[in-house]
N, C-alpha and C. Protein backbone atom coordinates (compact mmCIF):
# COMPACT_ATOMS: atom_id res chain seq x y z
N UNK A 1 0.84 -1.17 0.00
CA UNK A 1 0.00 0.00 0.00
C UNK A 1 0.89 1.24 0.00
N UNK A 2 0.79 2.11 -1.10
CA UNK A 2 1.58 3.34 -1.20
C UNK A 2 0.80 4.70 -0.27
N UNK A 3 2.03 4.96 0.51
CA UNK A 3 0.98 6.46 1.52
C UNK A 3 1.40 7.69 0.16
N UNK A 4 1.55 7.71 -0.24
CA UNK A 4 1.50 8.75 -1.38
C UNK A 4 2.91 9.76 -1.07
N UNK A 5 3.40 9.83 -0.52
CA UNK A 5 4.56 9.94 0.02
C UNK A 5 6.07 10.10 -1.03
N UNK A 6 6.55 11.09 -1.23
CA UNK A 6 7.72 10.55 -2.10
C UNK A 6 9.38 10.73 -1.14
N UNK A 7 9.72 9.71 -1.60
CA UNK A 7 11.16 9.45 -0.87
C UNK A 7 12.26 11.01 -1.40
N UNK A 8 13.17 10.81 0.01
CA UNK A 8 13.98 11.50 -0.69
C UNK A 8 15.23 10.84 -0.91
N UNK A 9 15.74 10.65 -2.25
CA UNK A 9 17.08 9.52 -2.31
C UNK A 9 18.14 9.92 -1.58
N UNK A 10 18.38 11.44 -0.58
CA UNK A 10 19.64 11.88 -0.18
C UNK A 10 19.58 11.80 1.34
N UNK A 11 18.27 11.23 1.72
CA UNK A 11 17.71 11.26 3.05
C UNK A 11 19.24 10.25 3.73
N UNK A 12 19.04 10.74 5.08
CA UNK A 12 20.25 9.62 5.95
C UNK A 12 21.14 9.47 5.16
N UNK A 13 21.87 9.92 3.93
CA UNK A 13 23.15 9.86 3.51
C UNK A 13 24.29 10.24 4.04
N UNK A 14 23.85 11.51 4.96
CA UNK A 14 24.81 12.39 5.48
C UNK A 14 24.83 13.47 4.80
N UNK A 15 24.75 13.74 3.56
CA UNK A 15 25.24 14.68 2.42
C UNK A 15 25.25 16.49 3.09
N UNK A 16 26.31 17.37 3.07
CA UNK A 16 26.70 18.36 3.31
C UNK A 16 26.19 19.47 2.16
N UNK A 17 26.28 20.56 2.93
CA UNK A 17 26.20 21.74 2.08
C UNK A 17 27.64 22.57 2.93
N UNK A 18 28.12 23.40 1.71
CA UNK A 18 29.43 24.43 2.34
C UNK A 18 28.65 25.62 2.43
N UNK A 19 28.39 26.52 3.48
CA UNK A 19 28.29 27.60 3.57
C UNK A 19 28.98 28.69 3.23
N UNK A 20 28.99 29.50 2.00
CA UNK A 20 30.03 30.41 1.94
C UNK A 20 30.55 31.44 2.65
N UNK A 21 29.63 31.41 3.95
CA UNK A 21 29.77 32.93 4.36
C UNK A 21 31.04 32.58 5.56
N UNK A 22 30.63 31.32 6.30
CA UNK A 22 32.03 30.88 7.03
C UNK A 22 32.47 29.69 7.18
N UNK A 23 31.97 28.63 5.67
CA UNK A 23 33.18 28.12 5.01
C UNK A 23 32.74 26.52 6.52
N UNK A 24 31.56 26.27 6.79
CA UNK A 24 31.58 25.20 7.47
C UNK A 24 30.41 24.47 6.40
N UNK A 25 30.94 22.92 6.72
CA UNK A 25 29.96 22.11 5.97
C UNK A 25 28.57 21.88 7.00
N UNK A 26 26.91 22.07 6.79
CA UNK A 26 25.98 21.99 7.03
C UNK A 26 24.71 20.88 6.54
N UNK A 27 24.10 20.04 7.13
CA UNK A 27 23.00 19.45 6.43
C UNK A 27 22.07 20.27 5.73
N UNK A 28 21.61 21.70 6.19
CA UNK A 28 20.79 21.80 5.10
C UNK A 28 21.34 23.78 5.36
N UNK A 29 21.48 24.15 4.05
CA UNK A 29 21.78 25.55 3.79
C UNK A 29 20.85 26.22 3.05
N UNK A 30 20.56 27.36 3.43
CA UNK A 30 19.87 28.22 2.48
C UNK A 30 20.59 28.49 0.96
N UNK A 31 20.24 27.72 -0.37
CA UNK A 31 20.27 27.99 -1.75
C UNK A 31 19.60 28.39 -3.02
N UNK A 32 20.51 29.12 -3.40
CA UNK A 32 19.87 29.72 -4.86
C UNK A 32 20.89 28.61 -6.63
N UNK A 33 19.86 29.06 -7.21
CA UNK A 33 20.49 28.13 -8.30
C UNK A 33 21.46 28.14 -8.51
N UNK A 34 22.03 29.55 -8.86
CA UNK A 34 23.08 30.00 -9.04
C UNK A 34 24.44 28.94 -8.68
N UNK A 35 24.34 28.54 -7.29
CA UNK A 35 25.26 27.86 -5.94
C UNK A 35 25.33 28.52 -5.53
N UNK A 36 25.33 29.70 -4.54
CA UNK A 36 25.12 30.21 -3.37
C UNK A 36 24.77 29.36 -2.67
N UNK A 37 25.47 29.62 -1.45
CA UNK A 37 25.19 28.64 -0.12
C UNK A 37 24.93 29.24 1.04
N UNK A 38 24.07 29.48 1.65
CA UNK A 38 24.39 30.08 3.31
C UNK A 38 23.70 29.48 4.78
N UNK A 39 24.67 29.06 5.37
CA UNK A 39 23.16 28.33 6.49
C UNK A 39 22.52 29.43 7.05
N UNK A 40 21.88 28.64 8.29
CA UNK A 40 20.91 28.91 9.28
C UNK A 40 21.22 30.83 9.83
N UNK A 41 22.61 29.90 10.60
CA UNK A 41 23.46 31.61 11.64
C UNK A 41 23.76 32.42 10.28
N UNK A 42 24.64 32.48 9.55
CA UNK A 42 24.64 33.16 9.04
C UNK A 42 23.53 34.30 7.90
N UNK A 43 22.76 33.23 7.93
CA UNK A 43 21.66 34.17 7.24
C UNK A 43 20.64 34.57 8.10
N UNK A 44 20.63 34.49 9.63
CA UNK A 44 20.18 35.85 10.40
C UNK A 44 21.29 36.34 10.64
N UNK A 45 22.36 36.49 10.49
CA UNK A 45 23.34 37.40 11.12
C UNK A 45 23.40 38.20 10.01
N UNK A 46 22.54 38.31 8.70
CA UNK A 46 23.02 38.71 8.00
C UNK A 46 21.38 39.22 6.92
N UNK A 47 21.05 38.92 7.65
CA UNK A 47 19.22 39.29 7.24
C UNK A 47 18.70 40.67 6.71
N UNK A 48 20.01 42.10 7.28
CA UNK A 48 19.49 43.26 7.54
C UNK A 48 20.11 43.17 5.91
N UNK A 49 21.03 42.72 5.40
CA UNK A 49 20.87 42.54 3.95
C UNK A 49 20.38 42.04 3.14
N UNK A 50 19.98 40.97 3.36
CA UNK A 50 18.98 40.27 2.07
C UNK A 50 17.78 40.32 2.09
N UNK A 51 17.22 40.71 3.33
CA UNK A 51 15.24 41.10 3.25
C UNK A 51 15.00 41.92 3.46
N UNK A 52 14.35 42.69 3.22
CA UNK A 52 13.13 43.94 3.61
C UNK A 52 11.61 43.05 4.43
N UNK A 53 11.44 42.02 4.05
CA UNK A 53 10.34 41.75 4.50
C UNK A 53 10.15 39.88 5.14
N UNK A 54 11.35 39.89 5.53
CA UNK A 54 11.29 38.31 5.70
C UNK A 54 10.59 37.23 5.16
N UNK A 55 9.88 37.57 4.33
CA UNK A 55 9.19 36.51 3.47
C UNK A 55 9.99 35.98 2.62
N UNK A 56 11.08 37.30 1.42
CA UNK A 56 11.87 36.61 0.61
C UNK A 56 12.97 37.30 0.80
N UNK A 57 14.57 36.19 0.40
CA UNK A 57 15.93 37.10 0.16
C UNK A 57 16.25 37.43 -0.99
N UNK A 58 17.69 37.72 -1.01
CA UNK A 58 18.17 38.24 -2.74
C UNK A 58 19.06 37.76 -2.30
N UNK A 59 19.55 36.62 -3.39
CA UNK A 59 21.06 36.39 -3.47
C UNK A 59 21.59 37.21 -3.78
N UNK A 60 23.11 37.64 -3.18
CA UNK A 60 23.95 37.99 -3.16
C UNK A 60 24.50 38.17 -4.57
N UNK A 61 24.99 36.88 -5.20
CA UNK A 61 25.52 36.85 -6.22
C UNK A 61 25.03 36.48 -7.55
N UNK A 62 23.75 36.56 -7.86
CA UNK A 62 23.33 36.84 -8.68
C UNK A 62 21.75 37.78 -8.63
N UNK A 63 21.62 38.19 -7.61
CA UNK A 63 19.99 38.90 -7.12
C UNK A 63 18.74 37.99 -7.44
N UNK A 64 18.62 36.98 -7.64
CA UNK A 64 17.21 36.49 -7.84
C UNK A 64 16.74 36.08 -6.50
N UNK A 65 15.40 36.75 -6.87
CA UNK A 65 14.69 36.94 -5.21
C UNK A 65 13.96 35.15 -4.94
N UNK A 66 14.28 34.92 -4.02
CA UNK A 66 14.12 33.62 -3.73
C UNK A 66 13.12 33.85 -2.47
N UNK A 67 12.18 32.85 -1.93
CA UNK A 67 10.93 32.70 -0.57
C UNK A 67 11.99 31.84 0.22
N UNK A 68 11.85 31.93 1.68
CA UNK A 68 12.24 31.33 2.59
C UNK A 68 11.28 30.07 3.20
């Protein structure tokens, strides 16, 4: 019986993300297509730049406005 449910193939792998802002590996980072990477701390430590309205940011390095 299928719960309708879809797997994720990277689940429990371990798999990392690099944060660019200080360069530590993270399970899950805030990304834009581009590759921009930023986790958790650093993107409130760093919020008074990328939102006006906490709903969405702007990457950095290429500006496309992305939802949180």
């Amino acid at each position: 019986m299928s719960t309708g449910r879809v797997k994720n193939k990277n689940a429990g792998k371990g798999l990392t993300q690099n944060c660019v802002c200080c360069g530590r590996n993270y399970r899950f980072c805030w990304s834009c297509s581009c590759g921009f990477q930023i986790c958790q701390a650093c993107m409130v430590e760093n919020l008074w730049g990328m939102t006006c309205n906490h709903i969405t940011w702007v990457c950095p390095d290429c500006g496309k406005i992305l939802s949180f």
